[in-house]
Structure formats: C-alpha cells, structure tokens
C-alpha atoms as a PDB file:
ATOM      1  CA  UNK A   1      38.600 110.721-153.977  1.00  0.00           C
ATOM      2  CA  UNK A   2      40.472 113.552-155.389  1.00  0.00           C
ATOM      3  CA  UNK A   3      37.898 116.328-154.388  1.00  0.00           C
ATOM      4  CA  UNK A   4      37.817 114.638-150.412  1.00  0.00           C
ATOM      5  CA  UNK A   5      41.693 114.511-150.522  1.00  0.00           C
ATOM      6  CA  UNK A   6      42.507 117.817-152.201  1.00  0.00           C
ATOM      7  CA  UNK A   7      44.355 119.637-149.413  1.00  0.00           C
ATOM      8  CA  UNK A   8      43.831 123.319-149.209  1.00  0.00           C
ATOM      9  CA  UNK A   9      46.108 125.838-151.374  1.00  0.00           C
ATOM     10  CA  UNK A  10      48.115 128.166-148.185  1.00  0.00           C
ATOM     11  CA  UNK A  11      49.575 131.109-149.169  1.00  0.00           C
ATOM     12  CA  UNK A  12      51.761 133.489-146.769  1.00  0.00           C
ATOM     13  CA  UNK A  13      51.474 137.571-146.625  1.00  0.00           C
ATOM     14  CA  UNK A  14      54.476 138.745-145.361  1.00  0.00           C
ATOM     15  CA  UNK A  15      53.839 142.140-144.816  1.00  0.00           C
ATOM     16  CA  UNK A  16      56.671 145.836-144.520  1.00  0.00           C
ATOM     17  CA  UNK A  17      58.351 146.395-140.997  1.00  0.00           C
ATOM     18  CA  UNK A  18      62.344 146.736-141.761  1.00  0.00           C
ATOM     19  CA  UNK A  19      63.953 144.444-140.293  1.00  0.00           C
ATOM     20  CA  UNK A  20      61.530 142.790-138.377  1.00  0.00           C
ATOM     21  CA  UNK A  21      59.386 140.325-140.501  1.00  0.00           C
ATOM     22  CA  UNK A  22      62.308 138.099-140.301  1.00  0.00           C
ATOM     23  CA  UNK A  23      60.479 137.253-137.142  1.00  0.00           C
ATOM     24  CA  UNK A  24      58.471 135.038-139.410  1.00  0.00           C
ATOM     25  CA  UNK A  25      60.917 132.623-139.554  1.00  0.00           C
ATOM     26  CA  UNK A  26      59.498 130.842-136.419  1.00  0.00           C
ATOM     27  CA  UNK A  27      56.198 130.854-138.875  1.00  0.00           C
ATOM     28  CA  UNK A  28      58.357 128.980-141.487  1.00  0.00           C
ATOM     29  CA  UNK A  29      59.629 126.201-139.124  1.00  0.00           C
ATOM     30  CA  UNK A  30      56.487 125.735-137.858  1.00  0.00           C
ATOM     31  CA  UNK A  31      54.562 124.920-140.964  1.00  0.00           C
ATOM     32  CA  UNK A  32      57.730 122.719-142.336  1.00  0.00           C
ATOM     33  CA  UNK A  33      57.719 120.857-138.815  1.00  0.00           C
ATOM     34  CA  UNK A  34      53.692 120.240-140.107  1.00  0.00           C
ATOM     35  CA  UNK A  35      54.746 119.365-143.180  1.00  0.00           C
ATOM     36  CA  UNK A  36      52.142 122.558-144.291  1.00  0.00           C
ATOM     37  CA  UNK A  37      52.815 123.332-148.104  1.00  0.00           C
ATOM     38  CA  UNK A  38      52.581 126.832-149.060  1.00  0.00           C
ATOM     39  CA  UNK A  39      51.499 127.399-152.600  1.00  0.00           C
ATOM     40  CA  UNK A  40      51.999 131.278-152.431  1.00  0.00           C
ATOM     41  CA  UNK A  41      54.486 133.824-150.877  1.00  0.00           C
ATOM     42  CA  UNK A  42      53.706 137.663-150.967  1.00  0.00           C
ATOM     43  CA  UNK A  43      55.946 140.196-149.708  1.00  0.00           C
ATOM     44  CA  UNK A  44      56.183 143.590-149.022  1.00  0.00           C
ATOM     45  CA  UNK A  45      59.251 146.018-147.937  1.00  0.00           C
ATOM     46  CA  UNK A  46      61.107 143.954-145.190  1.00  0.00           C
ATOM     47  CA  UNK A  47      58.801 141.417-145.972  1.00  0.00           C
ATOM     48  CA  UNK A  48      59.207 141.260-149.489  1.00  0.00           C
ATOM     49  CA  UNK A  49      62.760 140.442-148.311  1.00  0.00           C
ATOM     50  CA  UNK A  50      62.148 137.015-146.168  1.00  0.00           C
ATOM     51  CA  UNK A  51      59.548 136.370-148.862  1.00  0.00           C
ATOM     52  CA  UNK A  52      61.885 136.097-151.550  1.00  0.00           C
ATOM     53  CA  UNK A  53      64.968 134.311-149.341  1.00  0.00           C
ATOM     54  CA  UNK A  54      62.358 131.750-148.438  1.00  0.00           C
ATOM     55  CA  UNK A  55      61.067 131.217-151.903  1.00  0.00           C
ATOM     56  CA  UNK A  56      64.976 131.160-152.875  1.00  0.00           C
ATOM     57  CA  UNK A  57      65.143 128.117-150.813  1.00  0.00           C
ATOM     58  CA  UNK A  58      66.778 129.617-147.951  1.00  0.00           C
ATOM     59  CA  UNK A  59      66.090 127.847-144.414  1.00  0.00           C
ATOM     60  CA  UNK A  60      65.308 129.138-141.293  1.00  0.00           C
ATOM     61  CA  UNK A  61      69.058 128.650-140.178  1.00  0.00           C
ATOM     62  CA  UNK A  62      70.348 130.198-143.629  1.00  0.00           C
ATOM     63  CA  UNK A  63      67.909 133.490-142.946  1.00  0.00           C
ATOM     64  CA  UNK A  64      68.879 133.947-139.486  1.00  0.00           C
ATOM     65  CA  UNK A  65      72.401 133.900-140.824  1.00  0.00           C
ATOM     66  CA  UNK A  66      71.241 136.252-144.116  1.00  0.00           C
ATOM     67  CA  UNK A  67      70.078 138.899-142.190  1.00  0.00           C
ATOM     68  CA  UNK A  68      73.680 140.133-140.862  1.00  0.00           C
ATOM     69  CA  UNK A  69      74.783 139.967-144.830  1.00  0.00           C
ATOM     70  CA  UNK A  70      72.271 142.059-145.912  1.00  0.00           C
ATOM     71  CA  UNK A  71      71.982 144.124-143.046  1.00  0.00           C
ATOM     72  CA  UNK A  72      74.231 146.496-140.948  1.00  0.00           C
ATOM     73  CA  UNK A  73      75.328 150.083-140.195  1.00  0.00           C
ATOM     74  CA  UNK A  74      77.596 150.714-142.913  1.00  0.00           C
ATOM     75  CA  UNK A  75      74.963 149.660-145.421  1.00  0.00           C
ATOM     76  CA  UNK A  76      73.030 153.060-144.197  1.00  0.00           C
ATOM     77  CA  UNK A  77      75.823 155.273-143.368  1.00  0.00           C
ATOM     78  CA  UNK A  78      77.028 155.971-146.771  1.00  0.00           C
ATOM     79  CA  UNK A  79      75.133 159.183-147.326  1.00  0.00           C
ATOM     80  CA  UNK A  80      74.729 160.601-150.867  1.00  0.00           C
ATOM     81  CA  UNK A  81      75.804 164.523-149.855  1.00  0.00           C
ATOM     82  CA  UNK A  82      74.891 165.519-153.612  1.00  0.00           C
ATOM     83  CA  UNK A  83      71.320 164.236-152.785  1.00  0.00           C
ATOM     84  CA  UNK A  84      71.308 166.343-149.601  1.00  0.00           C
ATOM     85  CA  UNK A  85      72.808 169.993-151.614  1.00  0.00           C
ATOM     86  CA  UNK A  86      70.238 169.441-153.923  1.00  0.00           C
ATOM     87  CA  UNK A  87      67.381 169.108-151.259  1.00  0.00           C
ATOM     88  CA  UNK A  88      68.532 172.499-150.172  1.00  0.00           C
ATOM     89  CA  UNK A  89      68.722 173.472-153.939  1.00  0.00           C
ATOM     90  CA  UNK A  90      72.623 174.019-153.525  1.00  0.00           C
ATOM     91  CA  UNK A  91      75.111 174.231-155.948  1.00  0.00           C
ATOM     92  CA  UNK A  92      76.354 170.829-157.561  1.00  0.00           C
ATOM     93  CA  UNK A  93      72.811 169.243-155.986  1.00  0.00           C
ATOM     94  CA  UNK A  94      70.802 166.977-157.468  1.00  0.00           C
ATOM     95  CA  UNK A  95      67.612 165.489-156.456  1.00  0.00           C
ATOM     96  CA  UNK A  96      65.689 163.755-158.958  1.00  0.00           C
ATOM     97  CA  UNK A  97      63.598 160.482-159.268  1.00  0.00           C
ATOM     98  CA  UNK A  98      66.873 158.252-159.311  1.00  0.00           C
ATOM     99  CA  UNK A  99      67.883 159.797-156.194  1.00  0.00           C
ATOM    100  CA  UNK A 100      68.139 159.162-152.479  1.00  0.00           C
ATOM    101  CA  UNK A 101      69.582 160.803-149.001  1.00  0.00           C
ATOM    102  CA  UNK A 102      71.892 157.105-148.570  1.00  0.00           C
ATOM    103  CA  UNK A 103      73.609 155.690-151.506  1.00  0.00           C
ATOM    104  CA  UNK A 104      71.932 152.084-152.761  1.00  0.00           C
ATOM    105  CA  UNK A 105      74.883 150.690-154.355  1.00  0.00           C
ATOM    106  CA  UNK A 106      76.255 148.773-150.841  1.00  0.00           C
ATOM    107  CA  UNK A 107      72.858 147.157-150.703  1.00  0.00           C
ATOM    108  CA  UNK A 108      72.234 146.098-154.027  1.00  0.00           C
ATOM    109  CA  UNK A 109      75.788 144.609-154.425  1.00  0.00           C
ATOM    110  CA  UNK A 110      74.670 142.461-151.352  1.00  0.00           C
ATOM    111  CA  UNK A 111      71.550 141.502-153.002  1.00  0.00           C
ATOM    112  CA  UNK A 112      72.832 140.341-155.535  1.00  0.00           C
ATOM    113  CA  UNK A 113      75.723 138.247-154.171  1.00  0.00           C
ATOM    114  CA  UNK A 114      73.111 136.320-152.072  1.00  0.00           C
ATOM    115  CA  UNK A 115      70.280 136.262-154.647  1.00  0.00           C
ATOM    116  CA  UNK A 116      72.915 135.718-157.746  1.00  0.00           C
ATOM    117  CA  UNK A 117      71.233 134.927-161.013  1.00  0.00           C
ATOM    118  CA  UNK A 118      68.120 134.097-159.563  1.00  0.00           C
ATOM    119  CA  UNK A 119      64.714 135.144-161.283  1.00  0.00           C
ATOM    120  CA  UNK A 120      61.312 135.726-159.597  1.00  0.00           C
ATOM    121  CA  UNK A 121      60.081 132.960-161.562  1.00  0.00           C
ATOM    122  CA  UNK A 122      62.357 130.674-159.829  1.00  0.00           C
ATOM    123  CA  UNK A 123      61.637 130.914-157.203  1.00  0.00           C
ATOM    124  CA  UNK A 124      59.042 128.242-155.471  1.00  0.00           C
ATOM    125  CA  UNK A 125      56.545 128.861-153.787  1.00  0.00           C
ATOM    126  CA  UNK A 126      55.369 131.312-156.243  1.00  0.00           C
ATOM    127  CA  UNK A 127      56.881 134.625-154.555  1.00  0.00           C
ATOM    128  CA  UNK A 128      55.063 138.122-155.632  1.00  0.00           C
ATOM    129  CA  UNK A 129      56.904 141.238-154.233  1.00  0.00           C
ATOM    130  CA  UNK A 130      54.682 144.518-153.734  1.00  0.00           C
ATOM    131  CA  UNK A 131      56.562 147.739-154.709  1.00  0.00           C
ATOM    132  CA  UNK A 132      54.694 151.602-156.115  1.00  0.00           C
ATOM    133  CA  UNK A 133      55.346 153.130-158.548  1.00  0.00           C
ATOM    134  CA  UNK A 134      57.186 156.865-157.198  1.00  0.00           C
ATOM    135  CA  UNK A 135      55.555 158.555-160.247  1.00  0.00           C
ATOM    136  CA  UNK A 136      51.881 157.230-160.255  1.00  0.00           C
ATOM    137  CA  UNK A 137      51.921 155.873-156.551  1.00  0.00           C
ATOM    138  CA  UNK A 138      50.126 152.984-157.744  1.00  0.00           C
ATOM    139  CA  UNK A 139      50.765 149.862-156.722  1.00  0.00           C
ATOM    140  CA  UNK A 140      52.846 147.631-158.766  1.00  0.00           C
ATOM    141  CA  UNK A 141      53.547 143.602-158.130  1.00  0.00           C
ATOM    142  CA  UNK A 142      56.426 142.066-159.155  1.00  0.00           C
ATOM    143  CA  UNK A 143      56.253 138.842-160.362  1.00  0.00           C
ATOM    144  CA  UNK A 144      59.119 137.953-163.000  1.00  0.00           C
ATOM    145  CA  UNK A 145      62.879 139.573-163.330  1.00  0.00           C
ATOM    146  CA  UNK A 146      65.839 139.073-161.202  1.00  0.00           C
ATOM    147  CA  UNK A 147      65.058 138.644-157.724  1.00  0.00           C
ATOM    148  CA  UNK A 148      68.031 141.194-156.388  1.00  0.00           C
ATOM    149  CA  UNK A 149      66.356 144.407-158.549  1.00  0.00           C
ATOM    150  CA  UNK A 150      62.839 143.011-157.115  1.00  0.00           C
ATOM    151  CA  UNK A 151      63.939 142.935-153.606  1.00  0.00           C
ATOM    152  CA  UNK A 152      65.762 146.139-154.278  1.00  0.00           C
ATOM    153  CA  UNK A 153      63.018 147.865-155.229  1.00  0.00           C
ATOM    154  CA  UNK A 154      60.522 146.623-152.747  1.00  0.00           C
ATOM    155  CA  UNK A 155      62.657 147.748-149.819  1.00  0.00           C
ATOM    156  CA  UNK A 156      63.456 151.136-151.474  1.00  0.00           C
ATOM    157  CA  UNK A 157      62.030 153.643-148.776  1.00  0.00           C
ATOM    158  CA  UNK A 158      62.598 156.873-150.344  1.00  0.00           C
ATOM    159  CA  UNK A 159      63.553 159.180-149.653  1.00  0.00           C
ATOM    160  CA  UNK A 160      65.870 157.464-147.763  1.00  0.00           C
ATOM    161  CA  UNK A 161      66.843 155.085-150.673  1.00  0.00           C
ATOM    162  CA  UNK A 162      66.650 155.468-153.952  1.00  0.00           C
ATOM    163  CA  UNK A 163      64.292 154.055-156.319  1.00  0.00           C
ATOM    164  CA  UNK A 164      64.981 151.015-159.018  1.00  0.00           C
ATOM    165  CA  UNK A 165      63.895 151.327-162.408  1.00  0.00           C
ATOM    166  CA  UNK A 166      62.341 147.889-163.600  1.00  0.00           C
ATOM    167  CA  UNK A 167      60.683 147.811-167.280  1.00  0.00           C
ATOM    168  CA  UNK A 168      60.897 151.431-167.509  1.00  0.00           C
ATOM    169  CA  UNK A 169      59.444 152.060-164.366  1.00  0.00           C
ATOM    170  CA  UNK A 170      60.777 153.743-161.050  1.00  0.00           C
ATOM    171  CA  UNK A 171      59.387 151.730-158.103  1.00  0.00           C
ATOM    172  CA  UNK A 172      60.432 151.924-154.566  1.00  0.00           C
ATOM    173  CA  UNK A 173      59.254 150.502-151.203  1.00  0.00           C
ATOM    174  CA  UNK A 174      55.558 148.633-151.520  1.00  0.00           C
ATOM    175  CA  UNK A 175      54.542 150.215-147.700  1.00  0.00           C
ATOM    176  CA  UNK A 176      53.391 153.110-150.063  1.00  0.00           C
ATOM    177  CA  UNK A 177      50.740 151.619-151.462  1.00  0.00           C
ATOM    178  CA  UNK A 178      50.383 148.200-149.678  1.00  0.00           C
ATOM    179  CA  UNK A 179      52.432 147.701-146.403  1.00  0.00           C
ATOM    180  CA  UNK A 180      50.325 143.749-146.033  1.00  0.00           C
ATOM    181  CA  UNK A 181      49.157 142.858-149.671  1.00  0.00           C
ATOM    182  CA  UNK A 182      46.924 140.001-148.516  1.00  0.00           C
ATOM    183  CA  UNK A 183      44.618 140.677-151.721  1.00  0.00           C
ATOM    184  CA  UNK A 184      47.023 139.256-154.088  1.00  0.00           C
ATOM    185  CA  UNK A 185      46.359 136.325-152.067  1.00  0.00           C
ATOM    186  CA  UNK A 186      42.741 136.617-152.065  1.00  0.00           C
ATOM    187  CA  UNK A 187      43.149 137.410-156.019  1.00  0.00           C
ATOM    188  CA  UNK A 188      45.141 134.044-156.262  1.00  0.00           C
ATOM    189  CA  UNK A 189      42.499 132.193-155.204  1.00  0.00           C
ATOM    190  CA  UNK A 190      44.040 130.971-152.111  1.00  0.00           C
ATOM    191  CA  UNK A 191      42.187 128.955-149.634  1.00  0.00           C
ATOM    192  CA  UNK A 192      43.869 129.383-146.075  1.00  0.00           C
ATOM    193  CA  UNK A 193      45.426 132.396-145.941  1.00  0.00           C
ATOM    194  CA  UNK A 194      48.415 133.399-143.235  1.00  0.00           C
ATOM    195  CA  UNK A 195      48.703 137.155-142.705  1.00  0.00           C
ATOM    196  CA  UNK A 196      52.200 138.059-140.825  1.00  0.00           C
ATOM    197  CA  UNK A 197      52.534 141.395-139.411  1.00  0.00           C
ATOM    198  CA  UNK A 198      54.286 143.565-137.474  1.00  0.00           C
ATOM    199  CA  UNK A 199      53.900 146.574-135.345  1.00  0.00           C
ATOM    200  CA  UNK A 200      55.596 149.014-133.511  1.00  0.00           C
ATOM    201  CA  UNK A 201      54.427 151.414-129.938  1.00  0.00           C
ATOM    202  CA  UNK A 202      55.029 154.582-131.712  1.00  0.00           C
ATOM    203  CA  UNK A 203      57.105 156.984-129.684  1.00  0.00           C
ATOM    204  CA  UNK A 204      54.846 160.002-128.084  1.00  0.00           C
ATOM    205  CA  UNK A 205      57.356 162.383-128.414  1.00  0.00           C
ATOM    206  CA  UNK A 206      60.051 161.652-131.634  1.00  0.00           C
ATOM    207  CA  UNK A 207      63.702 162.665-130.982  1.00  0.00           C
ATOM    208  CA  UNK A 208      65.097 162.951-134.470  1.00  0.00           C
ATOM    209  CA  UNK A 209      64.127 162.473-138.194  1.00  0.00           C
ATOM    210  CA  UNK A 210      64.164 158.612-137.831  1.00  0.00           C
ATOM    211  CA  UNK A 211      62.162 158.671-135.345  1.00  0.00           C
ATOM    212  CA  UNK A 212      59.789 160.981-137.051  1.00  0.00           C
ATOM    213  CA  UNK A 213      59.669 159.237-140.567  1.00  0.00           C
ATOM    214  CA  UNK A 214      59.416 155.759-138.489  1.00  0.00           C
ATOM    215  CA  UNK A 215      56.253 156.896-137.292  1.00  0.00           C
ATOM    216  CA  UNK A 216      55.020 158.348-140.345  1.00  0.00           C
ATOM    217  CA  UNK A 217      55.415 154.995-142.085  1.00  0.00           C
ATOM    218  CA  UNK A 218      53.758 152.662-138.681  1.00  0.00           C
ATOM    219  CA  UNK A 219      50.723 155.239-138.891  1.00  0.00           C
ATOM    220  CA  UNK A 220      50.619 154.639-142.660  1.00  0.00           C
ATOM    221  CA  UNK A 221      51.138 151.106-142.548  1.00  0.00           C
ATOM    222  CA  UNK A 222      48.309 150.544-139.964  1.00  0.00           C
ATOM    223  CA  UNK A 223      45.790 152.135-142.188  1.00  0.00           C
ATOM    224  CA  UNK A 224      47.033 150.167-145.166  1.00  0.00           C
ATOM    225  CA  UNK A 225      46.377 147.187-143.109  1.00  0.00           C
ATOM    226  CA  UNK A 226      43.068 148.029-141.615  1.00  0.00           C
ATOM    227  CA  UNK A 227      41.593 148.699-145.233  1.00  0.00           C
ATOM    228  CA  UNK A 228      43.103 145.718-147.283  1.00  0.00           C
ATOM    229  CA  UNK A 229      42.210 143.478-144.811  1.00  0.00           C
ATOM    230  CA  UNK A 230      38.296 144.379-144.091  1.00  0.00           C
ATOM    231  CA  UNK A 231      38.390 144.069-148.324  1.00  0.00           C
ATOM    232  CA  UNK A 232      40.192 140.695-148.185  1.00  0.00           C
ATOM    233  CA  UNK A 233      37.574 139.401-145.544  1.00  0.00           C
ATOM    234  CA  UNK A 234      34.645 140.819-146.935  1.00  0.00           C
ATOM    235  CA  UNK A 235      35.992 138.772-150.241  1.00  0.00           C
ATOM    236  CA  UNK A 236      37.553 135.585-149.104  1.00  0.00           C
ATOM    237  CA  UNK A 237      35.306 132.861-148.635  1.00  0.00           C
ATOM    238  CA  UNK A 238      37.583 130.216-146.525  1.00  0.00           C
ATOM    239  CA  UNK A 239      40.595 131.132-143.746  1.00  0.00           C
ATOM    240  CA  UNK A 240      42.599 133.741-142.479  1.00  0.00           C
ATOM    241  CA  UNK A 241      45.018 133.987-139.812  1.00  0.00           C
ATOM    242  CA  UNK A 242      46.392 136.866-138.728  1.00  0.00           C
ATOM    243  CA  UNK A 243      49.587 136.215-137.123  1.00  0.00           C
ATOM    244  CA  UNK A 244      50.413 139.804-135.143  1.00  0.00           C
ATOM    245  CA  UNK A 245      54.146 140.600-134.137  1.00  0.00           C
ATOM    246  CA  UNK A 246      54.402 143.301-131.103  1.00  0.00           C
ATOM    247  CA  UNK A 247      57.255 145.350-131.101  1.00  0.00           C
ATOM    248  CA  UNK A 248      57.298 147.914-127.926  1.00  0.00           C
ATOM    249  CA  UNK A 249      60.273 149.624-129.222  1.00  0.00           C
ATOM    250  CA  UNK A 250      61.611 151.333-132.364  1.00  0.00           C
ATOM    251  CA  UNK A 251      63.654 148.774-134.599  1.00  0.00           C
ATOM    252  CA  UNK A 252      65.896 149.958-137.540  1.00  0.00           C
ATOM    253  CA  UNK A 253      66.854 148.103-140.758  1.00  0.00           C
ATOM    254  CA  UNK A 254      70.900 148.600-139.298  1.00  0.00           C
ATOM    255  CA  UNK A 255      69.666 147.563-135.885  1.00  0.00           C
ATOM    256  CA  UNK A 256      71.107 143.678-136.661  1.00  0.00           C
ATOM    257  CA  UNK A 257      71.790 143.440-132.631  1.00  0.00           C
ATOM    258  CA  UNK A 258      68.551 143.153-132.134  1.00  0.00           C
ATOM    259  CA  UNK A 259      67.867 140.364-134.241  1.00  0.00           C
ATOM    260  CA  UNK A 260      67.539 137.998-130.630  1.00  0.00           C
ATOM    261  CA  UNK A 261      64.624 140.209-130.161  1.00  0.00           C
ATOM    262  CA  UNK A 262      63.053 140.020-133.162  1.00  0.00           C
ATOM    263  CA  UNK A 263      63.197 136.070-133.459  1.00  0.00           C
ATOM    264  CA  UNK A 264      62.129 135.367-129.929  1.00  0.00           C
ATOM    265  CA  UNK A 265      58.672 137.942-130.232  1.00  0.00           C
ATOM    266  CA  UNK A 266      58.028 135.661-133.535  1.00  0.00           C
ATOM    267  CA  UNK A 267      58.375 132.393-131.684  1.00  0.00           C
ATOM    268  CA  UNK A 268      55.899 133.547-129.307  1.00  0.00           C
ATOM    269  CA  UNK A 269      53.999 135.130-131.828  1.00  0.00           C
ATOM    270  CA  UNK A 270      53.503 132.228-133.502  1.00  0.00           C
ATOM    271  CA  UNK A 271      52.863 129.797-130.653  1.00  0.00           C
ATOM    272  CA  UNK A 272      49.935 131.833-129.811  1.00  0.00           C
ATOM    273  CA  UNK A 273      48.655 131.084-133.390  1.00  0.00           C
ATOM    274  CA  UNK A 274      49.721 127.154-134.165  1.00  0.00           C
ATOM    275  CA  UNK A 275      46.122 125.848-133.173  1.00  0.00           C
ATOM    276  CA  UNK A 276      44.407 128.759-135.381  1.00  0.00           C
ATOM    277  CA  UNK A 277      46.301 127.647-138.656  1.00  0.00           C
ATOM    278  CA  UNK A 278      45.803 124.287-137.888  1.00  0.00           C
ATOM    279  CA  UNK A 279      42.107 124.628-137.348  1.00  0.00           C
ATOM    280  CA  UNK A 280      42.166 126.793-140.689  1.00  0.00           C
ATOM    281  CA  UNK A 281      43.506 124.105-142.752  1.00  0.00           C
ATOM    282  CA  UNK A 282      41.313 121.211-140.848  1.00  0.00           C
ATOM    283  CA  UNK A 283      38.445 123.362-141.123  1.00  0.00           C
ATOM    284  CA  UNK A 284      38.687 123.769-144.925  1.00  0.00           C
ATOM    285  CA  UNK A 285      39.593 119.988-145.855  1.00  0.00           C
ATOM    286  CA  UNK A 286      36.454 119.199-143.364  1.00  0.00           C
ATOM    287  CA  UNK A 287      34.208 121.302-145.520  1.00  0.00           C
ATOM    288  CA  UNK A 288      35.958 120.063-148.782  1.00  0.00           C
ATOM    289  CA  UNK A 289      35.029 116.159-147.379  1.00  0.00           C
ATOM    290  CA  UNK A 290      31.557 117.366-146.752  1.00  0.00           C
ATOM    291  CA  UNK A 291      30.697 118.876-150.041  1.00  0.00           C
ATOM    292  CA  UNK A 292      31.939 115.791-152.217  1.00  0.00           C
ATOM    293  CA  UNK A 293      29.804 113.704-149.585  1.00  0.00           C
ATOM    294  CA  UNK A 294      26.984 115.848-150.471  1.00  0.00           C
ATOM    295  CA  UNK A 295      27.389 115.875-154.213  1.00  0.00           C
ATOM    296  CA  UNK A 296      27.678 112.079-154.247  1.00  0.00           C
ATOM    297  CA  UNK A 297      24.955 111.368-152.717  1.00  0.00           C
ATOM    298  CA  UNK A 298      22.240 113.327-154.863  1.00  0.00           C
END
C-alpha cells in the first residue's frame, strides 16, 4: 500500500526577475489551498529571494508585506562614488572584486533583520539558492550558511552590487550562470516539477543604462532558460509545469509601487496553470497505482 499511496515529491524553481517572482505568491496559496506539499524550493536572483522567505516560513500575507522591507528607492540610491572614480581609473578609485556602483550595506542590514539567525538548513522545504562564482563564472548552489549572506549573494547583480564572499568565495547574482535552475530539481530527483518564470517585452530603443543592462540580463536570462530547460526535459522522466509570468513593461528591484501589478499578472498566471499541476500530480500517482498493480500481479 505504500508504493500505491506514495504521493509524488513537488519541488518549485523559482527562477531571477528582480522584483517580480514575488508574483509567485499566488503559486504558493494555490498549492497550500490544495494542501500540495513541496519537498524542494530552488531559487535564483529575485527568486532566490521568495524562495528562501517561503522556506523561512513566511506566508503569502507576510511576503506581500516583506517585499516593501526589503525593497525601496533608498536601498539603490546610495551610490558608492569611490567605485565609480575607480571605473574611470581616478584618483582615490577603487574597483576591485569586493566592489560595486551602489553600496550593499542598506540591503544586507535588511536581510538580516528579516532573515535573523536563520541557516539554509533551516529552512523547510529544503531551499537551494543559485549564485556564480565572479571569478570562475561557474555556477555555485548554496545550500547551508546563514540565509541573509545566501540571499545576499544570490541577488548580487554586479556590477551594480557588490559581491559576497561565502567560504572563501566571491559569488554574486545566480542569472549569470542559471537565471531558472530547474536541474537541481531534476538532480534531486523530483517527480512533479513547477517551473516559475518571468519575462519582460524588452524595450526597442533603451533610454538609459538601466534600461540597457535590463535588457542585457532578459536576453541572457532567456537563453539560460531555453537551454536548462530542453536539458531538464530531455532528463526528467515524470512532470513539468511551466508556469510563465508576462511582464509588458520594465520593472525595477526599487519599483515597490508596482507590486499591485506584479501580484495580479501571478494570479492570472497561475489560474491559467491550476488544472496543469493538478493533472501533473494525478498523472504521476495514477502511474505510481499502475505500476504496483502490475508488479503484484506477476
């Protein structure tokens, strides 16, 4: 009875996009209004953000109210003007690997009053944050350590913020070398797998550096996507879902006012997509009921 009852083991891929993957918390209330367990949370950027307040224990009401805490102008107005002197190889510049254009010190302060003492190995689900390593630009996954240098270092887009330096290494944002990790899923042996991601029309004609390195990192990000997910479906043997968030203009990490926006595209996001995971998780206890049938009978 164990093999026909043995429910399917779900993990989540939360995948890089700023602000905006905390549209997936319409994905979270949906699968606790199932009663869905996940078994696995991975994370990257943005993502690697929600990932690790939801495996914190956060709810969907406590994120929604997270995101202004962690989140706002100031946070990426205080610029770092020895940073920019040394870009232009002034006097009393410095740009090295510990260096960004905006200071980190705002953000990681506010990391770390939300996240506390917590550890990654706290944390439940099982949360995995993607970062890269700034001097290899391999990928590196974060599994164990305190959750506000993890989440610090997965959302460091340099140049714009500086990297962290976990276990001797200097790692910042994961979009570098994974924007949607869903092969640590696949690697974790997951069954049904939920892929949330993000995207953004990319402006024509850019009107400023933001604008500019915005579209550098969508264009990257959409070919990260395209390859690890052909790999993860040529490999995966059971579900996955691929829950797509449209975005048809530019959202910033300090754009908090738009936060409306962002949670109603992931409510209707996900609405398109309830009968897909459930037919995904039905699907694989189905076959699971079918196999033990077939073994028991020979």
């Amino acid at each position: 009875m164990s093999s026909v009852e043995r429910r399917p083991k779900v993990g989540v891929v939360l995948g890089s996009g700023g602000i905006k993957p905390f549209s997936a918390i319409a994905l979270f209330e949906f699968l606790d209004e199932m009663e869905i367990v996940v078994d696995l949370l991975v994370g990257c950027s943005g993502g690697g953000l929600a990932a690790a307040a939801r495996g914190a224990g956060f709810t969907a009401a406590q994120m929604r109210n997270l995101i202004g805490e962690f989140l706002d102008r100031e946070a990426f107005s205080r610029v770092d003007y020895r940073t920019l002197l040394g870009l232009a190889h002034l006097p009393f510049g410095r740009f090295d690997k510990e260096a960004g254009i905006l200071k980190s010190d705002y953000i990681r302060q506010a990391f770390r009053d939300v996240f506390k003492d917590l550890r990654l190995e706290d944390l439940r689900p099982t949360t995995l944050l993607q970062t890269t390593d700034i001097l290899t630009g391999q990928g590196v996954v974060l599994s164990r350590g305190p959750v506000a240098d993890a989440v610090c270092a997965t959302t460091a887009l340099f140049p714009l913020l500086p990297p962290v330096c976990i276990e001797g290494r200097w790692l910042v944002d994961g979009a570098y070398s994974s924007s949607v990790p869903v092969m640590e899923a696949v690697n974790h042996h997951m069954d049904v797998i939920i892929v949330f991601v993000t995207t953004t029309q990319i402006a024509a004609e850019p009107g400023g550096f933001f604008e500019y390195f915005s579209n550098l990192i969508s264009r990257t990000q959409t070919a990260h996507e395209r390859r690890e997910m052909a790999l993860a479906i040529d490999l995966h043997h059971h579900e996955i879902v691929m829950v797509n968030v449209h975005f048809d203009q530019v959202i910033q990490m300090w754009d908090v006012e738009q936060v409306p926006v962002i949670l109603e595209a992931g409510q209707k996001a996900v609405e398109q997509k309830k009968k897909e995971i459930l037919a995904a998780i039905e699907s694989f206890s189905a076959k699971q009921n079918g196999e033990w049938r077939i073994a028991n009978s020979e």
